[in-house]
Protein backbone atom coordinates (compact mmCIF):
# COMPACT_ATOMS: atom_id res chain seq x y z
CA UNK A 1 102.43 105.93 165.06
CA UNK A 2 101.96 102.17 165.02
CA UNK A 3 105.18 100.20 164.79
CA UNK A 4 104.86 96.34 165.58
CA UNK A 5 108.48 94.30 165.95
CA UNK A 6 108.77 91.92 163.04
CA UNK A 7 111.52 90.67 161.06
CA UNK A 8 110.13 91.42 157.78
CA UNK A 9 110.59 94.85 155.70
CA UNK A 10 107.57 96.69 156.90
CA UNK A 11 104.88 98.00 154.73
CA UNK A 12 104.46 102.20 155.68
CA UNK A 13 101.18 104.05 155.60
CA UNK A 14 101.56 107.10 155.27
CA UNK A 15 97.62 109.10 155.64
CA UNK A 16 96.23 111.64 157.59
CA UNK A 17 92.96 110.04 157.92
CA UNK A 18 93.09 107.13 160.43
CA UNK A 19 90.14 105.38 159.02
CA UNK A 20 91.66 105.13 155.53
CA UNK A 21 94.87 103.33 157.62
CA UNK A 22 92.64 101.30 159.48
CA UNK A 23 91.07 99.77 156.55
CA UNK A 24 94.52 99.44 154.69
CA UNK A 25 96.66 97.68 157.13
CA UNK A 26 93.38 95.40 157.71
CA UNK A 27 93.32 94.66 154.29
CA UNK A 28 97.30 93.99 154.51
CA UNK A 29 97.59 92.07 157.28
CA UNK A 30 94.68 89.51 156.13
CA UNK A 31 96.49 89.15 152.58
CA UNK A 32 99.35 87.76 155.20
CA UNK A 33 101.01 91.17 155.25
CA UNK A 34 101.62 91.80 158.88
CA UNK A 35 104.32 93.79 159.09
CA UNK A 36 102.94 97.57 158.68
CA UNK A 37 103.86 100.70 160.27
CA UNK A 38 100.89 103.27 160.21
CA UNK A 39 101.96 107.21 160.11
CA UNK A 40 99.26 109.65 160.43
CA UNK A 41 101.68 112.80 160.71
CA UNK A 42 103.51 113.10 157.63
CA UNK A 43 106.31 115.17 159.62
CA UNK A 44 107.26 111.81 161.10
CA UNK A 45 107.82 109.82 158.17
CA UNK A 46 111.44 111.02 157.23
CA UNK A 47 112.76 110.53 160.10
CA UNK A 48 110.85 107.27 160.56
CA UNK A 49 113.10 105.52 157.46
CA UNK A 50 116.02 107.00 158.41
CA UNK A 51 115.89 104.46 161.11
CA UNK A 52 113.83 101.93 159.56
CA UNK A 53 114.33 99.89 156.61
CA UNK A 54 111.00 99.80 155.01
CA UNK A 55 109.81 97.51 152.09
CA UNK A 56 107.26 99.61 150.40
CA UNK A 57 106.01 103.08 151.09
CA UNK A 58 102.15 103.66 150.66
CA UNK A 59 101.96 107.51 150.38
CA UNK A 60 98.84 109.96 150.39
CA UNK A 61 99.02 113.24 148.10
CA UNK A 62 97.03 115.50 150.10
CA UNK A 63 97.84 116.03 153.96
CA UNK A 64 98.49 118.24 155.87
CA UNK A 65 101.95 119.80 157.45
CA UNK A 66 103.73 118.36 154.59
CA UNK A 67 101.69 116.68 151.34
CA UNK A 68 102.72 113.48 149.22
CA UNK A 69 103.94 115.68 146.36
CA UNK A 70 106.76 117.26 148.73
CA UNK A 71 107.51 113.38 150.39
CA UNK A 72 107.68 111.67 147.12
CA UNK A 73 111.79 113.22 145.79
CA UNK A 74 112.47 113.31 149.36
CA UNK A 75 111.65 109.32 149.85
CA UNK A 76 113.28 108.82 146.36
CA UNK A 77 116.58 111.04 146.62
CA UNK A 78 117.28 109.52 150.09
CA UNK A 79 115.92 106.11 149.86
CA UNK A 80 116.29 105.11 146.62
CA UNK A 81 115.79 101.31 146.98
CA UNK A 82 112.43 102.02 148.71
CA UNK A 83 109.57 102.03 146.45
CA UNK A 84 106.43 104.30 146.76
CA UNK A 85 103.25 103.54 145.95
CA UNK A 86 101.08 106.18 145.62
CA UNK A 87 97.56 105.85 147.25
CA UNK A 88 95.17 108.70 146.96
CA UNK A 89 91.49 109.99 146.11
CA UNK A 90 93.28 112.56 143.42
CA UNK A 91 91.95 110.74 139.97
CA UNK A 92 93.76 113.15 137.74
CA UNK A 93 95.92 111.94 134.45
CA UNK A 94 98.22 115.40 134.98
CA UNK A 95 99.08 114.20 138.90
CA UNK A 96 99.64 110.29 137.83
CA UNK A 97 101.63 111.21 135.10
CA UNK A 98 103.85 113.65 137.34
CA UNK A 99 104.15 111.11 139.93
CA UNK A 100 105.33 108.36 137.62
CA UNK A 101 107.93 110.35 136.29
CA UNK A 102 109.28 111.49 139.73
CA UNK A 103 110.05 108.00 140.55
CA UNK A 104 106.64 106.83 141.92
CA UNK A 105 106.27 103.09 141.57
CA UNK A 106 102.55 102.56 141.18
CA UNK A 107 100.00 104.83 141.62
CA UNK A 108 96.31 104.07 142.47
CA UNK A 109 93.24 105.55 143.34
CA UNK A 110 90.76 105.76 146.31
CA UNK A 111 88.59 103.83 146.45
CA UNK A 112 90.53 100.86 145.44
CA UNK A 113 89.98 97.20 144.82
CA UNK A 114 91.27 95.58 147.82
CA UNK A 115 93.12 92.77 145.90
CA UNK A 116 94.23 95.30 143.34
CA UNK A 117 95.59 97.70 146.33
CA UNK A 118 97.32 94.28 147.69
CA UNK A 119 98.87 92.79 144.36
CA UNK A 120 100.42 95.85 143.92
CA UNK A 121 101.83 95.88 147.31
CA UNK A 122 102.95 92.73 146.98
CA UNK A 123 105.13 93.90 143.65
CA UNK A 124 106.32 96.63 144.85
CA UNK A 125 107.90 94.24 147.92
CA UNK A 126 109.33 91.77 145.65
CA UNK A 127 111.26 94.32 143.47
CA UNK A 128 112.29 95.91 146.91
CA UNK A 129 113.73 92.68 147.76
CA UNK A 130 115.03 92.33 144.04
CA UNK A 131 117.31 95.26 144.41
CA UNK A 132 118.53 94.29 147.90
CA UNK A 133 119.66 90.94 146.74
CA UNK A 134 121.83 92.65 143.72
CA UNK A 135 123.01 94.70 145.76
CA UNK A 136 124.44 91.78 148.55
CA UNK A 137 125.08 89.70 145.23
CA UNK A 138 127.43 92.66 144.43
CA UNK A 139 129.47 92.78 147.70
CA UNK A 140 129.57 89.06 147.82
CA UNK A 141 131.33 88.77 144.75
CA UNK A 142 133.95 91.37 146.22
CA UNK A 143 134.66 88.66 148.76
CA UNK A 144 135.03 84.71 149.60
CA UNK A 145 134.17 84.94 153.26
CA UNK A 146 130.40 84.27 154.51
CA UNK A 147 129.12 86.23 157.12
CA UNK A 148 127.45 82.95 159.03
CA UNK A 149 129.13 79.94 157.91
CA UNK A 150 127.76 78.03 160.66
CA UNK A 151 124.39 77.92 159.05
CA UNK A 152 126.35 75.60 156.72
CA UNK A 153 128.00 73.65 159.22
CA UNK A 154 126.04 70.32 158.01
CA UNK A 155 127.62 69.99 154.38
CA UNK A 156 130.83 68.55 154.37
CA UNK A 157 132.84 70.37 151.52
CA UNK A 158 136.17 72.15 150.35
CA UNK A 159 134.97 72.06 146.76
CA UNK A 160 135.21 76.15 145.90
CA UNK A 161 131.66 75.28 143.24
CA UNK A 162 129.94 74.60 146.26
CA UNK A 163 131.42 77.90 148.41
CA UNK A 164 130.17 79.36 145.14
CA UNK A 165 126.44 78.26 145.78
CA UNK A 166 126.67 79.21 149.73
CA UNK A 167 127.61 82.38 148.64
CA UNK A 168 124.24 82.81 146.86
CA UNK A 169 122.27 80.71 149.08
CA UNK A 170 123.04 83.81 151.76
CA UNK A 171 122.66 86.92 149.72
CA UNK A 172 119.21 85.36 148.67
CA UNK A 173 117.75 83.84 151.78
CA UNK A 174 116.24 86.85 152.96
CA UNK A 175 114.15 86.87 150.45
CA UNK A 176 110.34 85.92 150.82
CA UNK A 177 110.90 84.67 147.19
CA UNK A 178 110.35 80.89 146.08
CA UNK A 179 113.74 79.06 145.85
CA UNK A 180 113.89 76.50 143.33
CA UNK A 181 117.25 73.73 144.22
CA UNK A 182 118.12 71.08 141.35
CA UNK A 183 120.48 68.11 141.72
CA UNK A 184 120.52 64.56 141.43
CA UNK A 185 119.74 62.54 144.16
CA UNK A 186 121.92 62.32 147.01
CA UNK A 187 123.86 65.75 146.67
CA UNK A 188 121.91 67.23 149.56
CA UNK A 189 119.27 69.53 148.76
CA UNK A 190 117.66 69.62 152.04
CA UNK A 191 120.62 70.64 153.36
CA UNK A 192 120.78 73.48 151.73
CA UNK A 193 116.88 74.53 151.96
CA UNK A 194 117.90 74.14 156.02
CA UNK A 195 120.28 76.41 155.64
CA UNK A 196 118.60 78.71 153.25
CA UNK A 197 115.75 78.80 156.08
CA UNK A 198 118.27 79.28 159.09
CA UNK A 199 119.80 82.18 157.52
CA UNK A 200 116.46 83.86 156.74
CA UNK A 201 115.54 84.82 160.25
CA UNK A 202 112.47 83.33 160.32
CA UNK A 203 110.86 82.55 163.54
CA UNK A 204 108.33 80.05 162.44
CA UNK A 205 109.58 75.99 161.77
CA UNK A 206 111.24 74.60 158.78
CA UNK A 207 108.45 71.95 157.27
CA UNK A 208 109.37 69.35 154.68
CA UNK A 209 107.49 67.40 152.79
CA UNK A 210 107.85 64.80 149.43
CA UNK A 211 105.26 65.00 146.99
CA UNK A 212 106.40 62.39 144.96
CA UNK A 213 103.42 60.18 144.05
CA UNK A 214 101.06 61.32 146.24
CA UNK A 215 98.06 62.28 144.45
CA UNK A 216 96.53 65.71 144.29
CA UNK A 217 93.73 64.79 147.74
CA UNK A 218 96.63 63.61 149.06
CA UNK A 219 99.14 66.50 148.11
CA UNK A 220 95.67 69.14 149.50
CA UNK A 221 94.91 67.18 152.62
CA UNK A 222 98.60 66.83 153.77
CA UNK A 223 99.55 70.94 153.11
CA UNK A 224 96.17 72.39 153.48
CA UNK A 225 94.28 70.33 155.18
CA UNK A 226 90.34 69.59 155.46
CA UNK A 227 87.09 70.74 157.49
CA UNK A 228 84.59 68.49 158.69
CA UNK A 229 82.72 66.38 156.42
CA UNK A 230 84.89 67.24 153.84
CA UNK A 231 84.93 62.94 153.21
CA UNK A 232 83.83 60.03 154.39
CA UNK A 233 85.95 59.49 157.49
CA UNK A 234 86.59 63.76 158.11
CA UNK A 235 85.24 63.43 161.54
CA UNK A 236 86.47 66.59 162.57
CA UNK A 237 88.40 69.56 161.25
CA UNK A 238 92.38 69.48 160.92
CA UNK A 239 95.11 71.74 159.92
CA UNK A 240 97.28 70.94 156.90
CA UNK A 241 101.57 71.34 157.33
CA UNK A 242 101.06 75.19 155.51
CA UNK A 243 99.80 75.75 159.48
CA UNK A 244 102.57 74.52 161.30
CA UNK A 245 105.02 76.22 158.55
CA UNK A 246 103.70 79.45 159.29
CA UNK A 247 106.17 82.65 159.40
CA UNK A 248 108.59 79.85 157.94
CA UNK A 249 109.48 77.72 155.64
CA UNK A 250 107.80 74.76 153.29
CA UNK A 251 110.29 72.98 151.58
CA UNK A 252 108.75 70.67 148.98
CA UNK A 253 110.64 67.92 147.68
CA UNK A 254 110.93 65.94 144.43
CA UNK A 255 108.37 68.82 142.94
CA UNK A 256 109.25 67.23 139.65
CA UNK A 257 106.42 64.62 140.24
CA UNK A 258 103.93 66.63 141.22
CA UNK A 259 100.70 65.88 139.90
CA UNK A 260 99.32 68.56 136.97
CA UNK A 261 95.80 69.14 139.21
CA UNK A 262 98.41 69.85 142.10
CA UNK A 263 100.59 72.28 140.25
CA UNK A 264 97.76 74.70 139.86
CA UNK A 265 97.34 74.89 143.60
CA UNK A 266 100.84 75.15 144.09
CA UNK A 267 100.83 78.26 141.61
CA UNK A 268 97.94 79.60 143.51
CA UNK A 269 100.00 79.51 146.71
CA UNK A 270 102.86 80.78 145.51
CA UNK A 271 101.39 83.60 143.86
CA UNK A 272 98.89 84.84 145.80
CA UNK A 273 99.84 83.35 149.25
CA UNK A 274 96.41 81.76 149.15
CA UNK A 275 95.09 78.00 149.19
CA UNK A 276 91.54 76.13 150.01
CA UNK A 277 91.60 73.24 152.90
CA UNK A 278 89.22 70.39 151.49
CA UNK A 279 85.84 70.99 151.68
CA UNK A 280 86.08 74.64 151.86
CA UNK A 281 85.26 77.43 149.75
CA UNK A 282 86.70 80.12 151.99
CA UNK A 283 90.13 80.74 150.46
CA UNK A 284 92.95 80.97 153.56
CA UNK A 285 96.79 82.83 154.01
CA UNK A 286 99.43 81.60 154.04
CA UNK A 287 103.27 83.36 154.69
CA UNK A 288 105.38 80.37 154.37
CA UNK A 289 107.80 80.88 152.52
CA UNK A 290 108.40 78.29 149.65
CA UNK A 291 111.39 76.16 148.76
CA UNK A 292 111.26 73.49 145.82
CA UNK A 293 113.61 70.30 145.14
CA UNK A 294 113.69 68.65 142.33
CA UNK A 295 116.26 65.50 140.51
CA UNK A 296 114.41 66.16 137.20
CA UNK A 297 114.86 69.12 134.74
CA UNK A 298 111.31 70.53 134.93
CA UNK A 299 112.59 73.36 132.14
CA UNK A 300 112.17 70.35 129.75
CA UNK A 301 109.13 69.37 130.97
CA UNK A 302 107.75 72.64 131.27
CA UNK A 303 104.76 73.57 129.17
CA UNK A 304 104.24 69.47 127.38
CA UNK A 305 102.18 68.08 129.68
CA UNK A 306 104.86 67.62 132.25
CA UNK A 307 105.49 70.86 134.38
CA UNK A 308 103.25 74.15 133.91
CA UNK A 309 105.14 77.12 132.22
CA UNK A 310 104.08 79.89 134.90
CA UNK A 311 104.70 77.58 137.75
CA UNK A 312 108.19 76.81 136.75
CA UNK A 313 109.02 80.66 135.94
CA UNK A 314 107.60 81.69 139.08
CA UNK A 315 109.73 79.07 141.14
CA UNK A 316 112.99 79.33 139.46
CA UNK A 317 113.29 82.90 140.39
CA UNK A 318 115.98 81.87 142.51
CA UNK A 319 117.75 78.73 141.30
CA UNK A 320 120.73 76.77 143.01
CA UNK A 321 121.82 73.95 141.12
CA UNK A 322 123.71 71.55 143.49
CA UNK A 323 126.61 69.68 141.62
CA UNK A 324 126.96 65.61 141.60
CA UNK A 325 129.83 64.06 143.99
CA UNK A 326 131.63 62.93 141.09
CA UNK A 327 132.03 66.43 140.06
CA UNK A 328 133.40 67.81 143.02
CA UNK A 329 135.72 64.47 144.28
CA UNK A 330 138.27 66.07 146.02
CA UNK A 331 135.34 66.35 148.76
CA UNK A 332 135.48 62.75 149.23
CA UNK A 333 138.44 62.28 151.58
CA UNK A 334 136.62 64.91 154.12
CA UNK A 335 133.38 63.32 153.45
CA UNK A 336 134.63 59.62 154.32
CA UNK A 337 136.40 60.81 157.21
CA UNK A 338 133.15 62.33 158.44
CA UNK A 339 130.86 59.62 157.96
CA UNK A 340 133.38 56.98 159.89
CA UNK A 341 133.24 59.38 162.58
CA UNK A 342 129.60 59.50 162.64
CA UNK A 343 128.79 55.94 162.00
CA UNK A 344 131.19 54.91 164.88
CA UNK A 345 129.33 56.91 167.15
CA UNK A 346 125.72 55.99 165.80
CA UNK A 347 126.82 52.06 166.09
CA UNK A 348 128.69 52.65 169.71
CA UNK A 349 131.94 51.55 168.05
CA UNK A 350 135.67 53.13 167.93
CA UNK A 351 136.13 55.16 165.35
CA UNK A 352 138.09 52.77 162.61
CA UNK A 353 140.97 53.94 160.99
CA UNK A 354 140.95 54.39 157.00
CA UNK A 355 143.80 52.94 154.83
CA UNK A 356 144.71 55.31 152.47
CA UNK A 357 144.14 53.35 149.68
CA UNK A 358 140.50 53.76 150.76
CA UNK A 359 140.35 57.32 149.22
CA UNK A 360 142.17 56.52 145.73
CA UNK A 361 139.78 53.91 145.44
CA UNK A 362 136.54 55.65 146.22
CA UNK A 363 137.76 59.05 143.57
CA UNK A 364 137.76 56.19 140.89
CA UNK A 365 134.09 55.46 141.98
CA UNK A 366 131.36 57.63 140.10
CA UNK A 367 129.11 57.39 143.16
CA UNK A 368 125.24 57.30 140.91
CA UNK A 369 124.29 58.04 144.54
CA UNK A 370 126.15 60.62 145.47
CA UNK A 371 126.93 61.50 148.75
CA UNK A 372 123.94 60.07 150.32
CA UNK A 373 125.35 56.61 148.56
CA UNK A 374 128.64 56.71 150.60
CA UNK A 375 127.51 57.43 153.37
CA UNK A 376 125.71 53.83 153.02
CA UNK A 377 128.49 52.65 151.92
CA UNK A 378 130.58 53.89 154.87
CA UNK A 379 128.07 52.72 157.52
CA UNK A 380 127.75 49.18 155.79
CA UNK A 381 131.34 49.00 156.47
CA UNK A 382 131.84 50.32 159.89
CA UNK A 383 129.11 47.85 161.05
CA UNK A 384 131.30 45.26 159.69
CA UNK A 385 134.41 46.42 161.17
CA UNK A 386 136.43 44.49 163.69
CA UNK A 387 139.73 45.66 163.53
CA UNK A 388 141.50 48.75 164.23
CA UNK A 389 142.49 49.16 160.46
CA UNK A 390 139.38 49.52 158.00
CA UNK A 391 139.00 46.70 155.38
CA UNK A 392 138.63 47.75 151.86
CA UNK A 393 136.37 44.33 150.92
CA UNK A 394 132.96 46.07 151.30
CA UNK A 395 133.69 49.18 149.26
CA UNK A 396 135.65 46.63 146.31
CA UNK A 397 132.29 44.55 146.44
CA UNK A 398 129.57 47.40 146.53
CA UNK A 399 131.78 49.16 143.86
CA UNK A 400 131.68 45.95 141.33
CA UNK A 401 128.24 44.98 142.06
CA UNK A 402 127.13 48.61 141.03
CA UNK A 403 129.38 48.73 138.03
CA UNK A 404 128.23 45.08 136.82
CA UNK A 405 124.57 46.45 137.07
CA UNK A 406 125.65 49.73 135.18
CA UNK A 407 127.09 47.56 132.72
CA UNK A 408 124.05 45.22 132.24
CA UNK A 409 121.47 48.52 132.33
CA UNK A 410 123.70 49.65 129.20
CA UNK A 411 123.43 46.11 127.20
CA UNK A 412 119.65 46.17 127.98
CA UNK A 413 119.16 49.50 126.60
CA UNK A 414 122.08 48.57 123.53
CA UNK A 415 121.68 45.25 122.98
CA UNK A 416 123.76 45.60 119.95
CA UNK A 417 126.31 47.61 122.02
CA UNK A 418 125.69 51.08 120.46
CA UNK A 419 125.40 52.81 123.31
CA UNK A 420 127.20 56.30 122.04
CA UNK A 421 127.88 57.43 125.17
CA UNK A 422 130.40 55.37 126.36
CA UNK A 423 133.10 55.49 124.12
CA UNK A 424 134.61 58.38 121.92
CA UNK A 425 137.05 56.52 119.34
CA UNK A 426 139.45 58.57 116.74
CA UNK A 427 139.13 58.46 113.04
CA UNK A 428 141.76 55.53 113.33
CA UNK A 429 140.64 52.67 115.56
CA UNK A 430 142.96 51.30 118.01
CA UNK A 431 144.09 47.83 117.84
CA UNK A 432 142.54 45.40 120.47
CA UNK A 433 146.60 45.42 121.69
CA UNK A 434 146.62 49.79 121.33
CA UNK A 435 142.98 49.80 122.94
CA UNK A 436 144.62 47.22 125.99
CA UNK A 437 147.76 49.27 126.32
CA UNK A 438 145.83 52.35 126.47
CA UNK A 439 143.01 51.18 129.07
CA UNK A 440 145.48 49.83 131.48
CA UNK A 441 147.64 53.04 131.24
CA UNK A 442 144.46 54.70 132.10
CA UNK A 443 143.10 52.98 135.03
CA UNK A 444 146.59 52.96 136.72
CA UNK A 445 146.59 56.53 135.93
CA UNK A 446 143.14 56.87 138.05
CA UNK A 447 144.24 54.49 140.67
CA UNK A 448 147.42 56.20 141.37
CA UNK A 449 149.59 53.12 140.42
CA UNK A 450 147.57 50.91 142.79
CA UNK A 451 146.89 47.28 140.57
CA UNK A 452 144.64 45.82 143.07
CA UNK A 453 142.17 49.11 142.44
CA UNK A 454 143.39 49.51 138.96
CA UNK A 455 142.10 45.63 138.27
CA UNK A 456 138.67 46.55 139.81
CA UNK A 457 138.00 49.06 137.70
CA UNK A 458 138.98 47.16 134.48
CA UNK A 459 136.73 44.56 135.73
CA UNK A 460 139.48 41.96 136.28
CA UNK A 461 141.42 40.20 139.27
CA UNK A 462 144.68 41.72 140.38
CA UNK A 463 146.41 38.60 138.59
CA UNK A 464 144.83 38.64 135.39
CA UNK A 465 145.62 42.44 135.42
CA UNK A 466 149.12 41.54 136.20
CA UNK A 467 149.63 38.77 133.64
CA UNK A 468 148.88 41.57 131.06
CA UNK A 469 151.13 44.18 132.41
CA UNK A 470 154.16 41.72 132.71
CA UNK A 471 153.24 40.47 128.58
CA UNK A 472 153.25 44.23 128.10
CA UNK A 473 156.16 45.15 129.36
CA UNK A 474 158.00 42.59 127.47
CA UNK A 475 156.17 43.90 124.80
CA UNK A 476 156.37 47.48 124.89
CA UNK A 477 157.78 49.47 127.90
CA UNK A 478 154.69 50.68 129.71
CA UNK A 479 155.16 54.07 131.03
CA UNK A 480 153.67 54.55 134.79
CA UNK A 481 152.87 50.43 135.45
CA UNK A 482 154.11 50.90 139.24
């Protein structure tokens, strides 16, 4: 018996003939399939997944000692989450039919096609994997703990949404399924496709590349690289980044833009594990696994001339949707403590000290950036630093100048002010004095009482602000003014 150490779920043969395993785990291991176990003595092969977690059993009907038709309820009663393919030169309607109905998952007959013998190999190792991840999905819902929290040691978070998504991230990371992570801009997808790739246990390196507006000789050159002579200037051969991610992990980023011409090789990669360097017409393997990033909602775009229908199906199998920062803000106190610490040591300074106003301030922010945004902002700041105490003037200036030029995109776009999203009024209009009374109540609300942040986000100075909260209060008693 052949066993090779691999981290993968092995493929077992299970034939008497050792030609007829020969020429299968050839045909296997060339598809990219490397991990198979050959058994020749069908004795052994009980015992053999009692101890081994196999992916995919390729069984034989007639052998010796003990035949496929006696294996087959054994395999299923014990190993139920192990499917078995059944692989032999018996082309008889009565024995498929039988074998089907005992719990067989495919059955096929010798001689076979070797792509046809390899596709279904390659199914019956994705549902295996299917069932193992409902399975984990199962028991991690029974629990909030993660087994290896470490792997998610980079993103800064107490937000339980996010706990929520490294939850999943672990149950599915085994996986040699594509992964498919949405979010705007900023949230951190790469994070989590490093962490999705640490917890997989694979040995090869994580590779990542952005594919935004890089055209499709571009997009084949840089992943799949060219042979000699395959353009002007191909002096010699080289090796796209699918090379140097083998036995890991290609993560792909801002997929959204990917050209159309581009999206068919994409498909063909992550379908068949197959793709052409330029200039060749000898089709190569690949067993990178594939993760995907994208700020755009390629559902939408799917199947108009944006993003292709099967590519977007066969990527979203697994889909983490990362939430914006101004979703989750009771991250940003841990997040702004984080980045001082780090910017202080990237710029050789002392760490600052934050006033606490700092934190009130940024919640009222919306941060279009997300997190990568204050990080900026936080470095900006600590370069400027001098003091032990942390001024507040860069974050009150980046935070107006962004909300000016939110304010001007939205005139632009509504010149004559309808812009329907901003404002949801009752049947009744306020009064210009109800609508002031109301705002101001709000934005002290937001601010926690503070005026000087309450002012910036009403887009006025602390004393205009106060000038209207002393006419109100002789007014009408203004509940929470501070």
């Amino acid at each position: 018996m052949k066993i090779p150490d691999e981290t993968a779920l092995p493929v077992v043969l299970v034939d008497d003939e050792s030609d007829s395993l020969l020429s299968e785990s050839m045909t296997l291991q060339s598809a990219g399939l490397r991990n198979v176990i050959e058994c020749q003595d069908s004795r052994e092969l009980m015992p053999l997944l009692k101890r081994t977690d196999a992916g995919v059993v390729v069984l034989d009907l007639s052998m010796p000692f003990i035949s496929g038709e006696e294996l087959l309820p054994l395999i299923v009663s014990e190993h139920p989450d192990t499917p078995v393919i059944i692989l032999t030169g018996i082309d008889e309607v009565t024995a498929a039919v039988h074998c089907m109905k005992g719990g067989a998952f495919d059955y096929l007959v010798k001689p076979v096609d070797d792509e046809r013998f390899v596709n279904a190999v390659r199914h019956a190792v994705e549902h295996r994997e299917m069932r193992q991840e409902n399975s984990q999905l199962k028991q991690y819902l029974l629990t909030n703990t993660l087994k290896h929290p470490e792997a998610f040691s980079a993103i800064v978070t107490r937000d339980p949404a996010m706990h929520a998504i490294f939850k999943y991230a672990e149950a599915v990371a085994p996986t040699s399924l594509p992964k498919l992570i949405t979010g705007e801009t900023g949230v951190g997808k790469e994070l989590v496709a490093r962490a999705i790739h640490q917890l997989s246990g694979r040995q090869g390196e994580f590779v990542a590349v952005n594919v935004a507006g890089v055209d499709d000789n571009l997009f084949s050159d840089t992943l799949f690289g060219h042979m000699k002579g395959a353009f002007t200037g191909a002096d010699a051969e080289r090796k796209g980044l699918i090379v140097k991610s083998a036995r890991g992990t290609l993560f792909l980023d801002e997929i959204g833009d990917l050209r159309p011409e581009s999206q068919v090789k994409l498909l063909r990669l992550v379908q068949e594990g197959k793709y052409y360097p330029l200039g060749s017409d000898v089709a190569e393997r690949s067993d990178a696994r594939i993760i995907v990033a994208t700020n755009k909602d390629i559902h939408l775009g799917h199947g108009s001339g944006g993003f292709r229908t099967d590519l977007y199906y066969r990527l979203q199998t697994h889909h983490i949707h990362i939430p914006p920062l101004r979703n989750r803000k009771d991250d940003i106190p841990a997040l702004t403590l984080h980045f001082i610490e780090k910017a202080a040591r990237t710029l050789g300074k002392k760490t600052p000290t934050p006033p606490r106003e700092l934190f009130t301030l940024l919640k009222t922010y919306n941060f279009p950036g997300n997190v990568r945004e204050l990080e900026g902002m936080i470095f900006d700041a600590v370069s400027q630093h001098v003091e032990r105490v942390m001024s507040m003037d860069s974050f009150r200036s980046r935070i107006r100048r962004t909300s000016q030029g939110h304010a001007s995109d939205r005139e632009e776009s509504h010149p004559e002010g309808g812009d329907p999203g901003a404002l949801e009024f009752p049947e009744r209009l306020p009064t210009l004095d109800e609508a002031e009374h109301l705002l101001i109540a709000e934005a002290l609300k937001r601010s926690d009482g503070n005026q000087a942040i309450a002012a910036l986000m009403l887009g006025v100075s602390r004393r205009a602000l106060n000038n209207r909260l002393a006419r109100l209060r002789r007014e009408t008693p203004l509940s929470g003014s501070g």
